[in-house]
PDB file of N, CA and C in Angstrom:
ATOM      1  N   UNK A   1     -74.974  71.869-125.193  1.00  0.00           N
ATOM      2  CA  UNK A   1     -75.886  72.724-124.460  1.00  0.00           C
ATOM      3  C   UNK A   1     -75.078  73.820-123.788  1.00  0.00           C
ATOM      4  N   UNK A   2     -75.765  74.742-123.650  1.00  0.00           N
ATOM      5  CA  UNK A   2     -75.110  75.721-123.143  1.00  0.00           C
ATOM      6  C   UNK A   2     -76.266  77.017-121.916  1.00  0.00           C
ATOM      7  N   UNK A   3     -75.862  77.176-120.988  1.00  0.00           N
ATOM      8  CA  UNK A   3     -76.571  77.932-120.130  1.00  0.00           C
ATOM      9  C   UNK A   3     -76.389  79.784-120.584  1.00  0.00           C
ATOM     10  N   UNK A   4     -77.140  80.673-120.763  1.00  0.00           N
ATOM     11  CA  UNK A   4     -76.917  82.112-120.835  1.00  0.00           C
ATOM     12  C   UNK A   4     -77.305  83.251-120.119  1.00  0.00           C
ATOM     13  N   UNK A   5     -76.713  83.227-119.219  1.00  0.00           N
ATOM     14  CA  UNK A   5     -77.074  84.465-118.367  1.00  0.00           C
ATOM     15  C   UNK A   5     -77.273  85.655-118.800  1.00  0.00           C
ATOM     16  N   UNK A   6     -78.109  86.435-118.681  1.00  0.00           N
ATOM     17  CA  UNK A   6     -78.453  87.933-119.400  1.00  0.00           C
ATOM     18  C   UNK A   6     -79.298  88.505-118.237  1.00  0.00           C
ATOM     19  N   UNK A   7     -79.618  89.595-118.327  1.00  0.00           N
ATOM     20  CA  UNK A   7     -80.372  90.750-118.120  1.00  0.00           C
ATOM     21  C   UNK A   7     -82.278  90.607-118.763  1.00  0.00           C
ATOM     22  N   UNK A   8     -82.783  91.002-118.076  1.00  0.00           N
ATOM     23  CA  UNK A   8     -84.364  91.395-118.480  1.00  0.00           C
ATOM     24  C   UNK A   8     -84.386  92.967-118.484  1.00  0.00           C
ATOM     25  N   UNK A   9     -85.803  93.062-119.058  1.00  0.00           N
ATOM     26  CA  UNK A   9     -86.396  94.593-119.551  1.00  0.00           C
ATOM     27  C   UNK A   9     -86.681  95.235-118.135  1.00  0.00           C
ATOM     28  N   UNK A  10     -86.467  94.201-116.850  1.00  0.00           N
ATOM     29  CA  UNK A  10     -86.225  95.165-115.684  1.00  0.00           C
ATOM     30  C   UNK A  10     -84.745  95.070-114.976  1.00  0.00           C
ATOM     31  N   UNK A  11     -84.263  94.934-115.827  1.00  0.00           N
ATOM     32  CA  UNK A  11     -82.692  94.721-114.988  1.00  0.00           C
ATOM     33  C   UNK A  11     -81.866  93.578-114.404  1.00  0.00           C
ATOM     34  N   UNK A  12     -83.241  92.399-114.207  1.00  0.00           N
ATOM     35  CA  UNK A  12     -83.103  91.470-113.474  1.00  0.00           C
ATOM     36  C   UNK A  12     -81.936  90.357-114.249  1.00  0.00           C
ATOM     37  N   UNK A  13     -81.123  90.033-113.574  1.00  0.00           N
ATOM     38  CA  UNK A  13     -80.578  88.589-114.168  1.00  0.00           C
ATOM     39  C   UNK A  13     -81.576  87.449-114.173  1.00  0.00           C
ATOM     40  N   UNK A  14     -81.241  86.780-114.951  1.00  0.00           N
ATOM     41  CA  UNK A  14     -81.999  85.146-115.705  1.00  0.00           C
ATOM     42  C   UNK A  14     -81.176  84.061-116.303  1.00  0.00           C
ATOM     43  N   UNK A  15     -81.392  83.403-116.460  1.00  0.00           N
ATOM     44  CA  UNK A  15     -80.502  82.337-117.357  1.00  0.00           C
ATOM     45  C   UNK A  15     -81.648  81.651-118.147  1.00  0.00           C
ATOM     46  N   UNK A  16     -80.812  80.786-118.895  1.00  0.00           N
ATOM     47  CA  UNK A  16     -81.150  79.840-120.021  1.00  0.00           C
ATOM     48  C   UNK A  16     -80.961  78.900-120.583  1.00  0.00           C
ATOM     49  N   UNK A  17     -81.079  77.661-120.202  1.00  0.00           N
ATOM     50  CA  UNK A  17     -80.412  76.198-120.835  1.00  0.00           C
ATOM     51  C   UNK A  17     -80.992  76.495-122.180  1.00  0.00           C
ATOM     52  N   UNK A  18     -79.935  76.528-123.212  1.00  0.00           N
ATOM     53  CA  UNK A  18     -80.153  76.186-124.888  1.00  0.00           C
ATOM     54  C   UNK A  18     -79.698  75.221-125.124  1.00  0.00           C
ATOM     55  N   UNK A  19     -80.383  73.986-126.133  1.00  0.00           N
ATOM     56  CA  UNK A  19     -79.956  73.634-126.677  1.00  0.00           C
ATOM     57  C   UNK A  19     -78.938  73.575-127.943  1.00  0.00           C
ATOM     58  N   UNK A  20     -77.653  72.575-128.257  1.00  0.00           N
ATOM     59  CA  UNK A  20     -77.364  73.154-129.191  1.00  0.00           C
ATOM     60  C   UNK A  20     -78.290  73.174-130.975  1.00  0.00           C
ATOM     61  N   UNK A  21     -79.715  73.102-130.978  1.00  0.00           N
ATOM     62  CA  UNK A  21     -80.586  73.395-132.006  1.00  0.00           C
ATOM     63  C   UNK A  21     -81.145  74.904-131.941  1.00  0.00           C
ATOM     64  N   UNK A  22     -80.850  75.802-130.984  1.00  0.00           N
ATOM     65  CA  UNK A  22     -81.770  76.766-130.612  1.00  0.00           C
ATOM     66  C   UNK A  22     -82.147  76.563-129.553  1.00  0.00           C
ATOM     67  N   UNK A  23     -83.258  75.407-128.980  1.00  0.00           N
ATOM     68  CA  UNK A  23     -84.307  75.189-128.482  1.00  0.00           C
ATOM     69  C   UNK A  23     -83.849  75.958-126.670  1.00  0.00           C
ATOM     70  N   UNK A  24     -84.689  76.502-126.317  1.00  0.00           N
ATOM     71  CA  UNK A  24     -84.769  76.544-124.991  1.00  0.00           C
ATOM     72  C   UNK A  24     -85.140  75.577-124.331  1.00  0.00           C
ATOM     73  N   UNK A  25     -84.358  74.691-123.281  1.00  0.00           N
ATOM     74  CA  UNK A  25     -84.761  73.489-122.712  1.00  0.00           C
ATOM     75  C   UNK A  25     -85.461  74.165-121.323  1.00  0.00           C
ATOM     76  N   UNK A  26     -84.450  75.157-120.912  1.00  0.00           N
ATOM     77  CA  UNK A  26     -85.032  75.547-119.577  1.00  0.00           C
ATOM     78  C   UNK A  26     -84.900  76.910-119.104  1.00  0.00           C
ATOM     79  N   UNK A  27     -85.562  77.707-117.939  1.00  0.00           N
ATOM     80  CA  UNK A  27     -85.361  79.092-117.517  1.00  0.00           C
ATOM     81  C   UNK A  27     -85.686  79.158-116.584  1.00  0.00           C
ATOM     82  N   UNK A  28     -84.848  80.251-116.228  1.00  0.00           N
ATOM     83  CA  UNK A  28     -85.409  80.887-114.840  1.00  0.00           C
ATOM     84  C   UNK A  28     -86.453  81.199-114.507  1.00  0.00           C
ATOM     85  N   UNK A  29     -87.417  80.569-113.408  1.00  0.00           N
ATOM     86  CA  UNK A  29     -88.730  81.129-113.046  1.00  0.00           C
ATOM     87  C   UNK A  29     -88.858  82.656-112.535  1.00  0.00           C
ATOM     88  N   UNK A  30     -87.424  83.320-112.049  1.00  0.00           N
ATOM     89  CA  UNK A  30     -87.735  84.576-111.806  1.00  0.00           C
ATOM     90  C   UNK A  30     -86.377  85.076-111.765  1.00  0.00           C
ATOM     91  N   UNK A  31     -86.528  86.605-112.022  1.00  0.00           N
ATOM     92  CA  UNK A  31     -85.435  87.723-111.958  1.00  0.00           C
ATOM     93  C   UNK A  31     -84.899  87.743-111.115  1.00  0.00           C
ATOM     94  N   UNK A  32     -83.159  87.471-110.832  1.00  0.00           N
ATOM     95  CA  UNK A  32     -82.777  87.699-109.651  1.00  0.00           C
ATOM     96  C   UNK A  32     -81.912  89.171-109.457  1.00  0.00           C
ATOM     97  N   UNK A  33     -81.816  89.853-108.617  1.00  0.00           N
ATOM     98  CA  UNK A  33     -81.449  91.353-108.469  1.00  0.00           C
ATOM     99  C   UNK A  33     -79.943  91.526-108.789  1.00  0.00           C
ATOM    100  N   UNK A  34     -79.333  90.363-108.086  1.00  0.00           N
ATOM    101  CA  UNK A  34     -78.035  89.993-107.702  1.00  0.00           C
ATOM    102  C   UNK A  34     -77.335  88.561-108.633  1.00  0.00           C
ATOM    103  N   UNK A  35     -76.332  89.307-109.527  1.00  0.00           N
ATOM    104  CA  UNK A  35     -75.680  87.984-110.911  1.00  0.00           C
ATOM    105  C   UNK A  35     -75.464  87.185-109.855  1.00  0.00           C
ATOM    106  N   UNK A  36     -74.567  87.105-108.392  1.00  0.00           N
ATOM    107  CA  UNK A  36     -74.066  86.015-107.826  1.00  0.00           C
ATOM    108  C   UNK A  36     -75.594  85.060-107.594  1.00  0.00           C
ATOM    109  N   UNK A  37     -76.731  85.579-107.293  1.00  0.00           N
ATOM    110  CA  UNK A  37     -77.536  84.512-106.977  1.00  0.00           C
ATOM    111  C   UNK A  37     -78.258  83.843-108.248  1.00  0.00           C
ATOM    112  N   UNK A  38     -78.060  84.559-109.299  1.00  0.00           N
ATOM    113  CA  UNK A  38     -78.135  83.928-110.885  1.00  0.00           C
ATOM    114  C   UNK A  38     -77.684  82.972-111.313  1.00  0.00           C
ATOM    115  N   UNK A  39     -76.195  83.251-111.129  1.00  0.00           N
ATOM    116  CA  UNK A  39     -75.233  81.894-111.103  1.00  0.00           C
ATOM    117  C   UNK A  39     -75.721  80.793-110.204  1.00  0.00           C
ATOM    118  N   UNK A  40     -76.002  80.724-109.021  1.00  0.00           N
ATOM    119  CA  UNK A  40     -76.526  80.049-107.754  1.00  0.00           C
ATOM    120  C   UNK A  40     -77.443  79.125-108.482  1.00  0.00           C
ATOM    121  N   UNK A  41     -78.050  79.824-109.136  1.00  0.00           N
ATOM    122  CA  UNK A  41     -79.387  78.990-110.020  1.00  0.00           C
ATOM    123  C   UNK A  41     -79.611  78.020-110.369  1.00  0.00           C
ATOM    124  N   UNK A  42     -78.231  78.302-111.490  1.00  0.00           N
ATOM    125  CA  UNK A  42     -77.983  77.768-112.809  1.00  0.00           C
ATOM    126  C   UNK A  42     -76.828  76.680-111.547  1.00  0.00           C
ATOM    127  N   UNK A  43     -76.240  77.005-110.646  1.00  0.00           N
ATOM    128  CA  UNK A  43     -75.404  75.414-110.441  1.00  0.00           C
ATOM    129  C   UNK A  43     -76.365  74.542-109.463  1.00  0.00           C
ATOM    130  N   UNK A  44     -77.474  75.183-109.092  1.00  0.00           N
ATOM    131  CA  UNK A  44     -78.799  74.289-108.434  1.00  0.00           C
ATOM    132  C   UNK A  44     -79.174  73.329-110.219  1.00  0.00           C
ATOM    133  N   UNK A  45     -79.264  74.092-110.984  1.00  0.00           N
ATOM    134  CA  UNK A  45     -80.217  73.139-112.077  1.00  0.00           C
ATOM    135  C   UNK A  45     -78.734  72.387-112.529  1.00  0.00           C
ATOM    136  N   UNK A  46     -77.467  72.489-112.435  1.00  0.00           N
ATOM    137  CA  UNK A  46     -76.659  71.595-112.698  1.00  0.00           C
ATOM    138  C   UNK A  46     -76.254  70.254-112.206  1.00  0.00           C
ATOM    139  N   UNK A  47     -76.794  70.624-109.983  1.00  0.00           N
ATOM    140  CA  UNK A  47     -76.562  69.655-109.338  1.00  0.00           C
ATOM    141  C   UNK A  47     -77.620  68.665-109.699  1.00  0.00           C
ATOM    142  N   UNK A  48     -78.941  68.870-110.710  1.00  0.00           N
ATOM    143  CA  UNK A  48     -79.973  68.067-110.351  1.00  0.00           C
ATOM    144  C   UNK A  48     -80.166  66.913-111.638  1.00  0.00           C
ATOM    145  N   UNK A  49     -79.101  66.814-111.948  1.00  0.00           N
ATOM    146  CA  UNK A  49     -78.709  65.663-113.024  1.00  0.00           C
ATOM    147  C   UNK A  49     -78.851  64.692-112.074  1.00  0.00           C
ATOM    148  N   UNK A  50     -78.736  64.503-110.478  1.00  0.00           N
ATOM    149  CA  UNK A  50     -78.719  63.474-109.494  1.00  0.00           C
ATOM    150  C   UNK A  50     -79.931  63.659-108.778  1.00  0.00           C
ATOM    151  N   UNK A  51     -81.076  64.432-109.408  1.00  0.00           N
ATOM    152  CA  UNK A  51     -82.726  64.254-108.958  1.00  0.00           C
ATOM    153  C   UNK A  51     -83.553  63.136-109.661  1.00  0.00           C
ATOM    154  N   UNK A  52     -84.095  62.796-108.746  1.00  0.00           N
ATOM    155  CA  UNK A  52     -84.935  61.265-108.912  1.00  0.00           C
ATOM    156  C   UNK A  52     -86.079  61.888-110.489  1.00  0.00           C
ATOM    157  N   UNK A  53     -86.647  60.940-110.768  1.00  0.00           N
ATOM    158  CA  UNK A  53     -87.768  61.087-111.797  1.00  0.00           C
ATOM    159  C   UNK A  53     -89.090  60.286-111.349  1.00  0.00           C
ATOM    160  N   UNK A  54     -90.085  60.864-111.193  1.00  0.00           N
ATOM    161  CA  UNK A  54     -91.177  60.743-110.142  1.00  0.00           C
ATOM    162  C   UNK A  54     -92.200  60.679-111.686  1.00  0.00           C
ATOM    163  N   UNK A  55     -93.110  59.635-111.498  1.00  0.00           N
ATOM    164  CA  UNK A  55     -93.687  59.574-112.215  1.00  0.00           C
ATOM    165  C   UNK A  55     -95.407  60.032-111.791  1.00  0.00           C
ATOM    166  N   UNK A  56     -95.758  61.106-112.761  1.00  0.00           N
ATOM    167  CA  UNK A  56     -97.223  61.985-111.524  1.00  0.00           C
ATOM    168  C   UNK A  56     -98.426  61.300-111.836  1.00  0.00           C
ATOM    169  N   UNK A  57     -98.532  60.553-113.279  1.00  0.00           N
ATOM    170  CA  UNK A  57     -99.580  59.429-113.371  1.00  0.00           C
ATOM    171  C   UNK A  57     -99.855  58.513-112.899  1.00  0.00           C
ATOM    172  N   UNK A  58     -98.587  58.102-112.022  1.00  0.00           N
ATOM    173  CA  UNK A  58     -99.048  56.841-111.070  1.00  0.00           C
ATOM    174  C   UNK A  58    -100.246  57.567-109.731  1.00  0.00           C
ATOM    175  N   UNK A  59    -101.185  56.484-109.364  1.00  0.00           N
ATOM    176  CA  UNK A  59    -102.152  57.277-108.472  1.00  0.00           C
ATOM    177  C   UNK A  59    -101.509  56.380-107.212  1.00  0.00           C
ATOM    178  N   UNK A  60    -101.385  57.551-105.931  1.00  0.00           N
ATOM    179  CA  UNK A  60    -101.012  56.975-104.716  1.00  0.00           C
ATOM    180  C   UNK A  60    -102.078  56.754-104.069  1.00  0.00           C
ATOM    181  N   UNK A  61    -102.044  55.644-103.310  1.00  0.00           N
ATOM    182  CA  UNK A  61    -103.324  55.163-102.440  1.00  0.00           C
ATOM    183  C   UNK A  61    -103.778  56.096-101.245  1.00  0.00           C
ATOM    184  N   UNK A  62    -105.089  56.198-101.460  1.00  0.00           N
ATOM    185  CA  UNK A  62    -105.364  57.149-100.863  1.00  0.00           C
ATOM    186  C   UNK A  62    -105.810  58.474-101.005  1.00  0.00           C
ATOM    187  N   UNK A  63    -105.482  58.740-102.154  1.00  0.00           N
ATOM    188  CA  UNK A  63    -105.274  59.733-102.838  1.00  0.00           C
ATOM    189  C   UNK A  63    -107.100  60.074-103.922  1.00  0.00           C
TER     190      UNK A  63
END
């Protein structure tokens, strides 16, 4: 896998988790102005290999 930082049709930086098939696994929800906070991004979606997995079909009481 590999992450790709680029540019948009407004200037903005973005990234891109690819798989190595092509596949886009993941992206940036939005353009950032500034590459340093691009990068920022992409090592937020790196730290979150250690985020829980929440399952949304379970119904909480109460609810």
């Amino acid at each position: 896998m590999r992450f790709e930082l680029y540019r948009d049709a407004g200037a903005e930086w973005r990234w891109r988790l690819r798989h190595q098939n092509g596949q886009v696994l993941a992206e940036s929800g939005e353009g950032y102005k500034r590459r340093e906070d691009c990068e920022h991004g992409i090592a937020l979606v790196k730290q979150s290999t250690q985020a829980a997995v929440v399952d949304m079909t379970l119904k909480i009481a109460g609810t």
